[in-house]
C-alpha atoms as a PDB file:
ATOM      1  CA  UNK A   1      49.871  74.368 293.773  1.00  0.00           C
ATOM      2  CA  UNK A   2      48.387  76.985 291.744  1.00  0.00           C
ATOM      3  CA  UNK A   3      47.775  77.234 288.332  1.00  0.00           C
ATOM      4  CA  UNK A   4      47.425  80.597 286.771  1.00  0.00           C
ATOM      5  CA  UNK A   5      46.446  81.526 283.429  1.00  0.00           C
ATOM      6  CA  UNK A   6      48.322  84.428 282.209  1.00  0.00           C
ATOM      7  CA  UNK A   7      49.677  85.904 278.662  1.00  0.00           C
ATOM      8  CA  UNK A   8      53.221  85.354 277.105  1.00  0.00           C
ATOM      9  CA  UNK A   9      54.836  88.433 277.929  1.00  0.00           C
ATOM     10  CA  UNK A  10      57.333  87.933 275.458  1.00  0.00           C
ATOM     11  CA  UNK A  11      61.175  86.791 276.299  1.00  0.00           C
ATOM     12  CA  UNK A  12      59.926  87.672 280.084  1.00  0.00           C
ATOM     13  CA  UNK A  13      59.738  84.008 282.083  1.00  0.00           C
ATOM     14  CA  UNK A  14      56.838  84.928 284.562  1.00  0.00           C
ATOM     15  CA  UNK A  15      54.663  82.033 283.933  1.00  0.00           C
ATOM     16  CA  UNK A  16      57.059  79.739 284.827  1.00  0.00           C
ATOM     17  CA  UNK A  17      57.539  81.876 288.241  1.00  0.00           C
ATOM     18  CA  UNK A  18      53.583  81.768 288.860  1.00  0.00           C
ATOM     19  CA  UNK A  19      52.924  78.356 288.548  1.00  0.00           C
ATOM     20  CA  UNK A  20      55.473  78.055 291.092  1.00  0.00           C
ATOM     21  CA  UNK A  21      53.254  79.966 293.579  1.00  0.00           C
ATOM     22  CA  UNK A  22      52.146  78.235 296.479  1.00  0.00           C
ATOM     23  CA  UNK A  23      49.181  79.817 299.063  1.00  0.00           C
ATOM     24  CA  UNK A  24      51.093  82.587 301.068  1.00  0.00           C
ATOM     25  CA  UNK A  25      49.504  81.366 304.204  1.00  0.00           C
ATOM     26  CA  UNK A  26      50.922  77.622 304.105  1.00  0.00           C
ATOM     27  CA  UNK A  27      54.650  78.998 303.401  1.00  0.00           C
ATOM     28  CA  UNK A  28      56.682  79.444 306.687  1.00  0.00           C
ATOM     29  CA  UNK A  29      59.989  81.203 307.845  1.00  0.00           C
ATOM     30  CA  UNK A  30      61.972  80.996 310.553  1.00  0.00           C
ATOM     31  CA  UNK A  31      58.514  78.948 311.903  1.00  0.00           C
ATOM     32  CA  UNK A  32      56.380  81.729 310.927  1.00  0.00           C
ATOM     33  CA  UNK A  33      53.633  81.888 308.436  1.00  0.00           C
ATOM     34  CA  UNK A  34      54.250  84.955 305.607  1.00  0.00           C
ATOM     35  CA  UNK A  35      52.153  87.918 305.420  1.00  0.00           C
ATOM     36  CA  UNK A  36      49.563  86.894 302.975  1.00  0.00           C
ATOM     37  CA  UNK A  37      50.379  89.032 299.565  1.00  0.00           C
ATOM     38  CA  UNK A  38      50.458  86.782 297.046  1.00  0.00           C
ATOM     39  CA  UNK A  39      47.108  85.280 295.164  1.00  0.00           C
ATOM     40  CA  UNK A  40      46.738  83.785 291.937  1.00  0.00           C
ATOM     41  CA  UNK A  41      42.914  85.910 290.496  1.00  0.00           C
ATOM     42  CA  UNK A  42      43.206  89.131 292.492  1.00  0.00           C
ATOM     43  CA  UNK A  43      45.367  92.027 292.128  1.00  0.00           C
ATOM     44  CA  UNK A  44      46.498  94.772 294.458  1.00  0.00           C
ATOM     45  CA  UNK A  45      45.080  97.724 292.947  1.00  0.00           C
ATOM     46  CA  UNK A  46      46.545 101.105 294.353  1.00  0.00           C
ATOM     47  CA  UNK A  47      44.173 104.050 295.943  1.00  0.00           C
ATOM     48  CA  UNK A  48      46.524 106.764 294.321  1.00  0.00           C
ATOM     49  CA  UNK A  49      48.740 107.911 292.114  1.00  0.00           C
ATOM     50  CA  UNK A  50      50.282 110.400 294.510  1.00  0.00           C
ATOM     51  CA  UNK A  51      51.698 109.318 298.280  1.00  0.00           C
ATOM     52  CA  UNK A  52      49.317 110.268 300.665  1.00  0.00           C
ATOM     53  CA  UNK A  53      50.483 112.070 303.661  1.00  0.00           C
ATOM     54  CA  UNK A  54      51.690 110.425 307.028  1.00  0.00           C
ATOM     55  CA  UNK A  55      50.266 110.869 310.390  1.00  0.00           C
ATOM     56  CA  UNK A  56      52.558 113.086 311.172  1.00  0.00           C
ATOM     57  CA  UNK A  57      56.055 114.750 310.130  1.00  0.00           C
ATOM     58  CA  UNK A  58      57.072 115.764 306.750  1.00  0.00           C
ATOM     59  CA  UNK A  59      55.146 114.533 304.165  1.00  0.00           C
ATOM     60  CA  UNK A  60      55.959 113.707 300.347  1.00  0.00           C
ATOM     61  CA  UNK A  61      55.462 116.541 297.783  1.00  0.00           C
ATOM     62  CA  UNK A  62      51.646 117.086 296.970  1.00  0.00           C
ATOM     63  CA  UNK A  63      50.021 119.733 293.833  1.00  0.00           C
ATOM     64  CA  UNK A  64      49.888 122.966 294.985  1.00  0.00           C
ATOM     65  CA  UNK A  65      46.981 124.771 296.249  1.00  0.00           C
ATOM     66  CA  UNK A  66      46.528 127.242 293.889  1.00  0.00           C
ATOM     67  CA  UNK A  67      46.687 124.436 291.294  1.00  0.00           C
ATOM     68  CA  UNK A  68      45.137 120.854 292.752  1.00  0.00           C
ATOM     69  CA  UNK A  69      45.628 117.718 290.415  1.00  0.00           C
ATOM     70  CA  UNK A  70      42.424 115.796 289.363  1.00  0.00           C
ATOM     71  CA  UNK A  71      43.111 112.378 287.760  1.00  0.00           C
ATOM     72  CA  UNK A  72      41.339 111.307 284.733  1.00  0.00           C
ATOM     73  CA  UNK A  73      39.207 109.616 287.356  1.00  0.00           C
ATOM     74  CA  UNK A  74      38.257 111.594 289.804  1.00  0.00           C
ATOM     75  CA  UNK A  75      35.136 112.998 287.984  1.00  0.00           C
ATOM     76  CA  UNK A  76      36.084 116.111 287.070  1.00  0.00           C
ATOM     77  CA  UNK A  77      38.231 118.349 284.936  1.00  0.00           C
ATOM     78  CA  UNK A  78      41.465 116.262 284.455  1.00  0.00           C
ATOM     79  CA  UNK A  79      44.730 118.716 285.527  1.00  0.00           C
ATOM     80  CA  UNK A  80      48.366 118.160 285.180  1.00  0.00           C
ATOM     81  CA  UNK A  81      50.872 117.868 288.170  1.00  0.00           C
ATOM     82  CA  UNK A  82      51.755 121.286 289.920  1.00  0.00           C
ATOM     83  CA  UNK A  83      54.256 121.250 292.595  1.00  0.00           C
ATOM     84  CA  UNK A  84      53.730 122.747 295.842  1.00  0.00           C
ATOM     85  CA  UNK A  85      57.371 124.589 296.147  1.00  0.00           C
ATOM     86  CA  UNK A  86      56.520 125.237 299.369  1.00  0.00           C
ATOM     87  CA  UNK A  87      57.075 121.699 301.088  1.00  0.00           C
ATOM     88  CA  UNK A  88      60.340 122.248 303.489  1.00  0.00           C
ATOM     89  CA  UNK A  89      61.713 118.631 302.580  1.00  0.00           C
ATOM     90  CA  UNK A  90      63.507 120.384 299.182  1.00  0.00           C
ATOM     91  CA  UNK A  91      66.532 121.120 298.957  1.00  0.00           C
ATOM     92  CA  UNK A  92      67.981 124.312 296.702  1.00  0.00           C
ATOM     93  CA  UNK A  93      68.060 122.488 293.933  1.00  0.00           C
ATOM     94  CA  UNK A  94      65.661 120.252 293.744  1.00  0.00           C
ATOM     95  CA  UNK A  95      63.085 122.789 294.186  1.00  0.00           C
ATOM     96  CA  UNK A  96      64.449 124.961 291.057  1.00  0.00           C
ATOM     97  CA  UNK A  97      63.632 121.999 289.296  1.00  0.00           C
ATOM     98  CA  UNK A  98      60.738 121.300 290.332  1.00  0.00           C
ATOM     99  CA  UNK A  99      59.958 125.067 289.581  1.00  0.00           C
ATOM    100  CA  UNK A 100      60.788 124.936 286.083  1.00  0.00           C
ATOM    101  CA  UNK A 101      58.783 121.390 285.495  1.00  0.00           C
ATOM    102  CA  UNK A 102      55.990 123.726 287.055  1.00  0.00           C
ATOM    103  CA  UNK A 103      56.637 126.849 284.504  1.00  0.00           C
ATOM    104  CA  UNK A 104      56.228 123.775 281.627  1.00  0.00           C
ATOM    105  CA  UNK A 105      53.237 122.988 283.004  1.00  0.00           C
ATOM    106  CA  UNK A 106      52.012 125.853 283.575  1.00  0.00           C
ATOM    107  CA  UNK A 107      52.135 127.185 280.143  1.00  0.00           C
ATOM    108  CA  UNK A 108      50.907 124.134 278.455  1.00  0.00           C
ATOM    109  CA  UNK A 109      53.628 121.727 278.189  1.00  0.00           C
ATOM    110  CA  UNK A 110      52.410 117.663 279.382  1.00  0.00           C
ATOM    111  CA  UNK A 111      54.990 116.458 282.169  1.00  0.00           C
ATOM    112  CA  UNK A 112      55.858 113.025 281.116  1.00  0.00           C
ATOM    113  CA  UNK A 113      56.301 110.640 284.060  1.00  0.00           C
ATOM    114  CA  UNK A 114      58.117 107.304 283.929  1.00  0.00           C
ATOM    115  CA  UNK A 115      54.895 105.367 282.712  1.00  0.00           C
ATOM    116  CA  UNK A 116      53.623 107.399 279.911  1.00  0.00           C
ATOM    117  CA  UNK A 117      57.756 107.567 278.600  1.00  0.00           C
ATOM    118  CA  UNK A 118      58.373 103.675 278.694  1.00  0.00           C
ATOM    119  CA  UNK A 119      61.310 104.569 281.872  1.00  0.00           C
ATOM    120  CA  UNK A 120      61.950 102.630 284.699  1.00  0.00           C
ATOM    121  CA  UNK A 121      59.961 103.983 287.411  1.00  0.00           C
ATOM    122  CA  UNK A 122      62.506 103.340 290.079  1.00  0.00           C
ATOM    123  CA  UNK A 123      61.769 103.135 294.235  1.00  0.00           C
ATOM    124  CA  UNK A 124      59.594 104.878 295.664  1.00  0.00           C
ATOM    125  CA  UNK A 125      57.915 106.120 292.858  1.00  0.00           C
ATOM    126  CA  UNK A 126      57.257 102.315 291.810  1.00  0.00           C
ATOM    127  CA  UNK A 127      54.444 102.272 294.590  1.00  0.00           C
ATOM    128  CA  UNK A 128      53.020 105.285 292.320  1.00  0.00           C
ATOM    129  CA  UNK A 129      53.622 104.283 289.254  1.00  0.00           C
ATOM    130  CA  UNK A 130      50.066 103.512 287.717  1.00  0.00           C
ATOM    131  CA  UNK A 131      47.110 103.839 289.677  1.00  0.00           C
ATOM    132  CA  UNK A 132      44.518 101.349 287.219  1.00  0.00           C
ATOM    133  CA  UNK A 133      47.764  98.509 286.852  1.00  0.00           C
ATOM    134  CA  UNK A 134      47.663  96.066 290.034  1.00  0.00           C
ATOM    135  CA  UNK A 135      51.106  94.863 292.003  1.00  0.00           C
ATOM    136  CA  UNK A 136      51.327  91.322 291.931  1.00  0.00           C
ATOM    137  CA  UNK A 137      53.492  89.611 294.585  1.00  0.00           C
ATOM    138  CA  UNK A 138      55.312  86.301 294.515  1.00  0.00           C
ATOM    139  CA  UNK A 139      56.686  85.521 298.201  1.00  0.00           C
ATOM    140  CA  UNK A 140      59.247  82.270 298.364  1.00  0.00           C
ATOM    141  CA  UNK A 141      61.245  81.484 300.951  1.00  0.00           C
ATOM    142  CA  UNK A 142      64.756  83.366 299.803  1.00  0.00           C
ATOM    143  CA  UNK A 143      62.897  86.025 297.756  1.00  0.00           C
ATOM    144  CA  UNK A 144      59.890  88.426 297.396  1.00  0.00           C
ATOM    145  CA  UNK A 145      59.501  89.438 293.813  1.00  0.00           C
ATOM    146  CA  UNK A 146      57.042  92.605 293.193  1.00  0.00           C
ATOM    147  CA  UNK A 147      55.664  93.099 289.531  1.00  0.00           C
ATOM    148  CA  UNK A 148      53.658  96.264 288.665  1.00  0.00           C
ATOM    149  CA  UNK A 149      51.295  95.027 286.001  1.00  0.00           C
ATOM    150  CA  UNK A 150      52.065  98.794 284.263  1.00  0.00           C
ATOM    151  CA  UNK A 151      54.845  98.083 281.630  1.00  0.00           C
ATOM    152  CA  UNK A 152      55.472  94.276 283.703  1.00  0.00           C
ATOM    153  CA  UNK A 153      58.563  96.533 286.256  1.00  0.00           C
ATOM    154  CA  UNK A 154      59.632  93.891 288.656  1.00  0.00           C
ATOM    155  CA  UNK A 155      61.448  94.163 291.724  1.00  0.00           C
ATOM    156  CA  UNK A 156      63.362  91.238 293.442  1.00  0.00           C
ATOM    157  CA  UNK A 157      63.453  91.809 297.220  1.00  0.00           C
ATOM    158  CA  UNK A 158      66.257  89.436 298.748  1.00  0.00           C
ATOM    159  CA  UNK A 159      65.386  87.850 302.142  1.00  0.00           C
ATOM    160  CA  UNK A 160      67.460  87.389 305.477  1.00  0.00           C
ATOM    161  CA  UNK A 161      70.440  88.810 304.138  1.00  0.00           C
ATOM    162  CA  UNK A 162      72.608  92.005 304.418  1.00  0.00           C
ATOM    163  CA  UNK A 163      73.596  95.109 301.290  1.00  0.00           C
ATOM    164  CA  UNK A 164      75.568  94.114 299.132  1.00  0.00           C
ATOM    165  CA  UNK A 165      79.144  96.035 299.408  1.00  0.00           C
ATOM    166  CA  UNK A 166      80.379  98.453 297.007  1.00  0.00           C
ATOM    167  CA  UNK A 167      77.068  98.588 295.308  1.00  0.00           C
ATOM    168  CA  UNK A 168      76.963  99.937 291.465  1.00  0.00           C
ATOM    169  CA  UNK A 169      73.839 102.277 290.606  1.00  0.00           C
ATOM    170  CA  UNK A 170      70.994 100.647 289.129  1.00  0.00           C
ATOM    171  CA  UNK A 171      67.497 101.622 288.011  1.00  0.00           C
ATOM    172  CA  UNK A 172      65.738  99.777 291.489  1.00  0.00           C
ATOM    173  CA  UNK A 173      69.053  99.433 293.429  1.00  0.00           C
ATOM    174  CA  UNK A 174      69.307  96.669 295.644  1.00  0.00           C
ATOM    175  CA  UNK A 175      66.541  95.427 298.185  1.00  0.00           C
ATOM    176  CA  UNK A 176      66.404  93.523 300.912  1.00  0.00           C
ATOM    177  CA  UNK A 177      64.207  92.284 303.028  1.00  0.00           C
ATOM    178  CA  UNK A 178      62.552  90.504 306.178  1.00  0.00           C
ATOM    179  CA  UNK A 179      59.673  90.007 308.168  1.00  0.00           C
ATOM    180  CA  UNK A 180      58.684  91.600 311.313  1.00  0.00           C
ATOM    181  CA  UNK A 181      55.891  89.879 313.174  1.00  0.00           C
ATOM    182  CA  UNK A 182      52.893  90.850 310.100  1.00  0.00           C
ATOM    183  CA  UNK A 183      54.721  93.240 307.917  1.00  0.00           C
ATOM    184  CA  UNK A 184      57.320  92.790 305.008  1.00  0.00           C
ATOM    185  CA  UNK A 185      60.187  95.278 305.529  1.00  0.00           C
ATOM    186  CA  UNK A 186      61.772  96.269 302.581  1.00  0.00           C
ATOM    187  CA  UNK A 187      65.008  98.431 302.423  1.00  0.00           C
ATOM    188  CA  UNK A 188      66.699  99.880 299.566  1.00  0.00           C
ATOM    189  CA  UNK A 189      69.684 101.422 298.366  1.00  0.00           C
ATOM    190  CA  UNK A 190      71.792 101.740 295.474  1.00  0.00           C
ATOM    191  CA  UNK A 191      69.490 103.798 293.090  1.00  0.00           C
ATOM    192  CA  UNK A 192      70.794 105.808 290.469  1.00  0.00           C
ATOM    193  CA  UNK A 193      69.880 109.403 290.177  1.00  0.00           C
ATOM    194  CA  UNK A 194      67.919 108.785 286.755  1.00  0.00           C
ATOM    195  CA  UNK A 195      64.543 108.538 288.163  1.00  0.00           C
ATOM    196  CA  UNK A 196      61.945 110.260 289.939  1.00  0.00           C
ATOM    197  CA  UNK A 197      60.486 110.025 293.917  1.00  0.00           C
ATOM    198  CA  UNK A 198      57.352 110.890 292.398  1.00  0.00           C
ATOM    199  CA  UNK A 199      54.873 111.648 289.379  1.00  0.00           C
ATOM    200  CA  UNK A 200      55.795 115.501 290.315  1.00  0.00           C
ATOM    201  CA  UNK A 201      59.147 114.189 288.711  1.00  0.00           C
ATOM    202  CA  UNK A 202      60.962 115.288 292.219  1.00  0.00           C
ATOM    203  CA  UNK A 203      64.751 114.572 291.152  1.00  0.00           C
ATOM    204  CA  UNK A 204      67.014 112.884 294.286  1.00  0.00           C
ATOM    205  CA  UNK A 205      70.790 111.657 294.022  1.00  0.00           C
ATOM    206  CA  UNK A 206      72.327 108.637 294.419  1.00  0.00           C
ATOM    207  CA  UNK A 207      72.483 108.479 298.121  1.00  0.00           C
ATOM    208  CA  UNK A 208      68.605 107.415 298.197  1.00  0.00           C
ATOM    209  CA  UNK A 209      67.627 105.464 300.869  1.00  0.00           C
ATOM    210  CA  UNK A 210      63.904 104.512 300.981  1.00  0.00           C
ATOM    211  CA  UNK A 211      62.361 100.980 303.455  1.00  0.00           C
ATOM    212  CA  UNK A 212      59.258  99.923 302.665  1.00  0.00           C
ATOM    213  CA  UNK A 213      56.555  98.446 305.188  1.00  0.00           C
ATOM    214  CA  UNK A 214      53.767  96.383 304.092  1.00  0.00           C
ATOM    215  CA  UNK A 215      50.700  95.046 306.249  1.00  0.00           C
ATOM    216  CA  UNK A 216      47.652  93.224 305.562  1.00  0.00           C
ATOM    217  CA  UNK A 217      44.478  95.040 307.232  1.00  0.00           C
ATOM    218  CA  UNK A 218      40.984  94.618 306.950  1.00  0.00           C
ATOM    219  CA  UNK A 219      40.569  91.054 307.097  1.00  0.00           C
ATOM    220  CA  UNK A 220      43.263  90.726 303.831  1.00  0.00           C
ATOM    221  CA  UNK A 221      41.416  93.057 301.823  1.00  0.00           C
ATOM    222  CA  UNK A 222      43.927  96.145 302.554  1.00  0.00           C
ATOM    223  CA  UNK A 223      47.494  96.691 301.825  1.00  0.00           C
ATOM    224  CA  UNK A 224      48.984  99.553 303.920  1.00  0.00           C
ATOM    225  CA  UNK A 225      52.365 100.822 302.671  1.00  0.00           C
ATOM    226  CA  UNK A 226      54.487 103.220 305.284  1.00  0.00           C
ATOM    227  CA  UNK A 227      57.671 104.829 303.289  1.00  0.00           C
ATOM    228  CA  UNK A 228      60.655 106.318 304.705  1.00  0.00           C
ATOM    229  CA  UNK A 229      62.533 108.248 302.618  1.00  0.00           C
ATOM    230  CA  UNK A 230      66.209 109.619 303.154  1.00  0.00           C
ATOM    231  CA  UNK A 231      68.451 111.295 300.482  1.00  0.00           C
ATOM    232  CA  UNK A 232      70.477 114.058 302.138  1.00  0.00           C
ATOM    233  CA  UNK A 233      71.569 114.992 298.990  1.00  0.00           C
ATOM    234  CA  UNK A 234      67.644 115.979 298.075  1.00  0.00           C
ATOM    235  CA  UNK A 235      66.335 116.897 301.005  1.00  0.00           C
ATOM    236  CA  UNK A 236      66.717 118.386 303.966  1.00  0.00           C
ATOM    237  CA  UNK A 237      65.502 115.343 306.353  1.00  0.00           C
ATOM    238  CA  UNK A 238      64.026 112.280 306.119  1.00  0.00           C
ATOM    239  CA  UNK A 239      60.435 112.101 305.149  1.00  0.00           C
ATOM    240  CA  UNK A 240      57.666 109.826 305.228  1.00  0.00           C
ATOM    241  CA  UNK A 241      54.690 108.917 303.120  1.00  0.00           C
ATOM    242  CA  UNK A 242      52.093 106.067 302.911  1.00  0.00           C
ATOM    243  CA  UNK A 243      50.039 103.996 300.103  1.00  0.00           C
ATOM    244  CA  UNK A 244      47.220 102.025 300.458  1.00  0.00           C
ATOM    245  CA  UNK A 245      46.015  98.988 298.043  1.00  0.00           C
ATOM    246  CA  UNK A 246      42.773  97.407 297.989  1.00  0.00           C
ATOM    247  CA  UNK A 247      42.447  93.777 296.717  1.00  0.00           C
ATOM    248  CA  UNK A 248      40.677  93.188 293.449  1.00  0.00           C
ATOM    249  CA  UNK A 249      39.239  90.002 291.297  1.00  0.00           C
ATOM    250  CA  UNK A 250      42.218  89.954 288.633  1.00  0.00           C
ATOM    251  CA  UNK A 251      41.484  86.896 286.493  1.00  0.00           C
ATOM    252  CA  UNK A 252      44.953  87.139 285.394  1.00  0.00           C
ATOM    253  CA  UNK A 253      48.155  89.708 284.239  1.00  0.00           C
ATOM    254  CA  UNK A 254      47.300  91.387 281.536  1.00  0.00           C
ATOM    255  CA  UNK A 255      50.398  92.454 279.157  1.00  0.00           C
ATOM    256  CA  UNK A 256      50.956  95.772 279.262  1.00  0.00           C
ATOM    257  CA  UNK A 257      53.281  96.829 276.152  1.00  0.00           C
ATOM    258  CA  UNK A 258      54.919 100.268 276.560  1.00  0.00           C
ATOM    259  CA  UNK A 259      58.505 100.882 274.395  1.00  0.00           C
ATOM    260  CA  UNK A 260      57.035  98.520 271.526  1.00  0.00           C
ATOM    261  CA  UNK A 261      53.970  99.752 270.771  1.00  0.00           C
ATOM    262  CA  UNK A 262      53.496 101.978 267.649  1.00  0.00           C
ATOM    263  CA  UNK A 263      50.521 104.147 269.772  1.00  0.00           C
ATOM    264  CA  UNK A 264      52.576 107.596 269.476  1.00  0.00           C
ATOM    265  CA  UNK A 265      49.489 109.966 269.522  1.00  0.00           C
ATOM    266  CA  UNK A 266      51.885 113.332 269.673  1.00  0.00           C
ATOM    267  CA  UNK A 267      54.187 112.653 266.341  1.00  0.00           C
ATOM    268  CA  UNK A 268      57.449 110.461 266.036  1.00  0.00           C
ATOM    269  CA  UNK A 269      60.257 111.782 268.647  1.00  0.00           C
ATOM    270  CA  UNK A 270      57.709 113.655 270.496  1.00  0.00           C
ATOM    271  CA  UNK A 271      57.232 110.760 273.458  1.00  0.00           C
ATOM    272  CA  UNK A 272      61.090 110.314 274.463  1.00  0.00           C
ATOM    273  CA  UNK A 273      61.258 106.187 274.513  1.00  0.00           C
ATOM    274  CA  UNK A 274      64.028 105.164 275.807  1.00  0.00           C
ATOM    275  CA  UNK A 275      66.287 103.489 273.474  1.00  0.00           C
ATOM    276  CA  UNK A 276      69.923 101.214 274.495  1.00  0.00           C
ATOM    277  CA  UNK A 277      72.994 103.314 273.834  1.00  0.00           C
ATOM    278  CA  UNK A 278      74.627 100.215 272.811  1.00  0.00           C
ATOM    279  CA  UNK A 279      73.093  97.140 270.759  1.00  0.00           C
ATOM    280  CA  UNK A 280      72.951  94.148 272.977  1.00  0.00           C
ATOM    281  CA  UNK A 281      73.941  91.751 269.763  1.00  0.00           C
END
């Protein structure tokens, strides 16, 4: 068994899930061993904060040409998020929103994504949701649980079993999963239309449908992720899109506070944290 050494995250009961943890590679299903995802001191650290293109088809929205986005690490002059308008996947609609998030941009507004505003960053734009936070993975026997060290979002993948029926929208819907041969399949539905697909903030409806399919490369030290996409609703056929995550010493989880913090740079009211429309008590 494991033992991990990790903060209190508080009111949030992931220690006692890690020092549950057992080495992926002695865990078995049906017979066979798991892909190896999980570790206790390394972290899966994304190569991007956008989806990179797939071999071949359509492809996820990218910035546009006239505008290309540089991240505050790519060594040189950091730019916001311009859509390229021209990618055929949009629908009507979601283009004219896109458009206008563009026009904001464009004339000096920031475009807050789900990770600067404390939201929930929803599926697929989880696998984008912070390029410097790791994904952590805890793989049991019934269930895969997924936790994006940005703002501690977990997703609970449910093995070896079908959809739920009649499914009420949810922030990360309902996923479930399986293993074929050396990947982790992962398919998704019942997403409300509150999030985004990306950090372009491209909009979608509730008839999402996004599978995920992970595979250890490189002698365990690569994560590939191929996403399919599908949201007739959004767009006008199903598109595909990939990730990639390298494996990094992680001595442990670091907490990463978003909605309680008191680091509001901009003025009160100008970052829109989300806040219950109900009290709980």
């Amino acid at each position: 068994m494991l033992r991990l050494t990790i903060p209190v995250l508080g009111g949030v009961a992931l220690c006692a899930a890690f020092l549950m943890i057992t080495s992926a590679y002695s865990q078995q299903s049906n017979g066979r061993p798991l892909a190896g995802l999980s570790y206790s001191e390394l972290g899966w650290f994304p190569v991007s904060d956008d989806f990179l293109q797939p071999d071949s088809g359509p492809g996820p929205v990218v910035s546009d040409p006239a505008h290309p986005y540089y991240s505050n690490q790519s060594g040189r002059q950091p730019t916001d998020r311009v859509a390229d308008l021209g990618n055929p996947i949009l629908q009507p609609w979601v283009r004219e929103r896109l458009r206008k998030s563009n026009a904001d941009v464009l004339a000096g507004k920031v475009p807050y994504n789900p990770r600067e505003t404390c939201h929930m960053a929803g599926v697929p734009a989880f696998d984008v949701f912070s390029r410097l936070r790791p994904v952590y993975f805890l793989q049991g026997a019934r269930e895969v649980t997924i936790i994006n060290e940005g703002d501690q979002q977990v997703r609970r993948v449910f093995l070896n079993v079908p959809h739920s029926r009649n499914l009420k929208p949810s922030w990360y819907g309902e996923s479930v999963g399986h293993y074929e041969g050396d990947e982790l399949v992962v398919d998704t539905i019942g997403l409300n239309d509150k999030t985004f697909i990306d950090n372009y903030l491209t909009a979608h409806t509730t008839q999402l449908h996004v599978v995920e399919r992970y595979r250890v490369a490189d002698g365990g030290k690569t994560l590939n992720l191929d996403i399919t996409v599908e949201d007739p609703g959004a767009f006008t056929t199903v598109w595909r899109a990939r990730q990639r995550y390298q494996l990094r010493p992680q001595t442990k989880m670091e907490e990463a506070v978003c909605a309680e913090n008191n680091v509001d740079f901009f003025g009160s009211g100008y970052v829109p944290i989300p806040q219950a429309k109900t009290p709980d008590f």
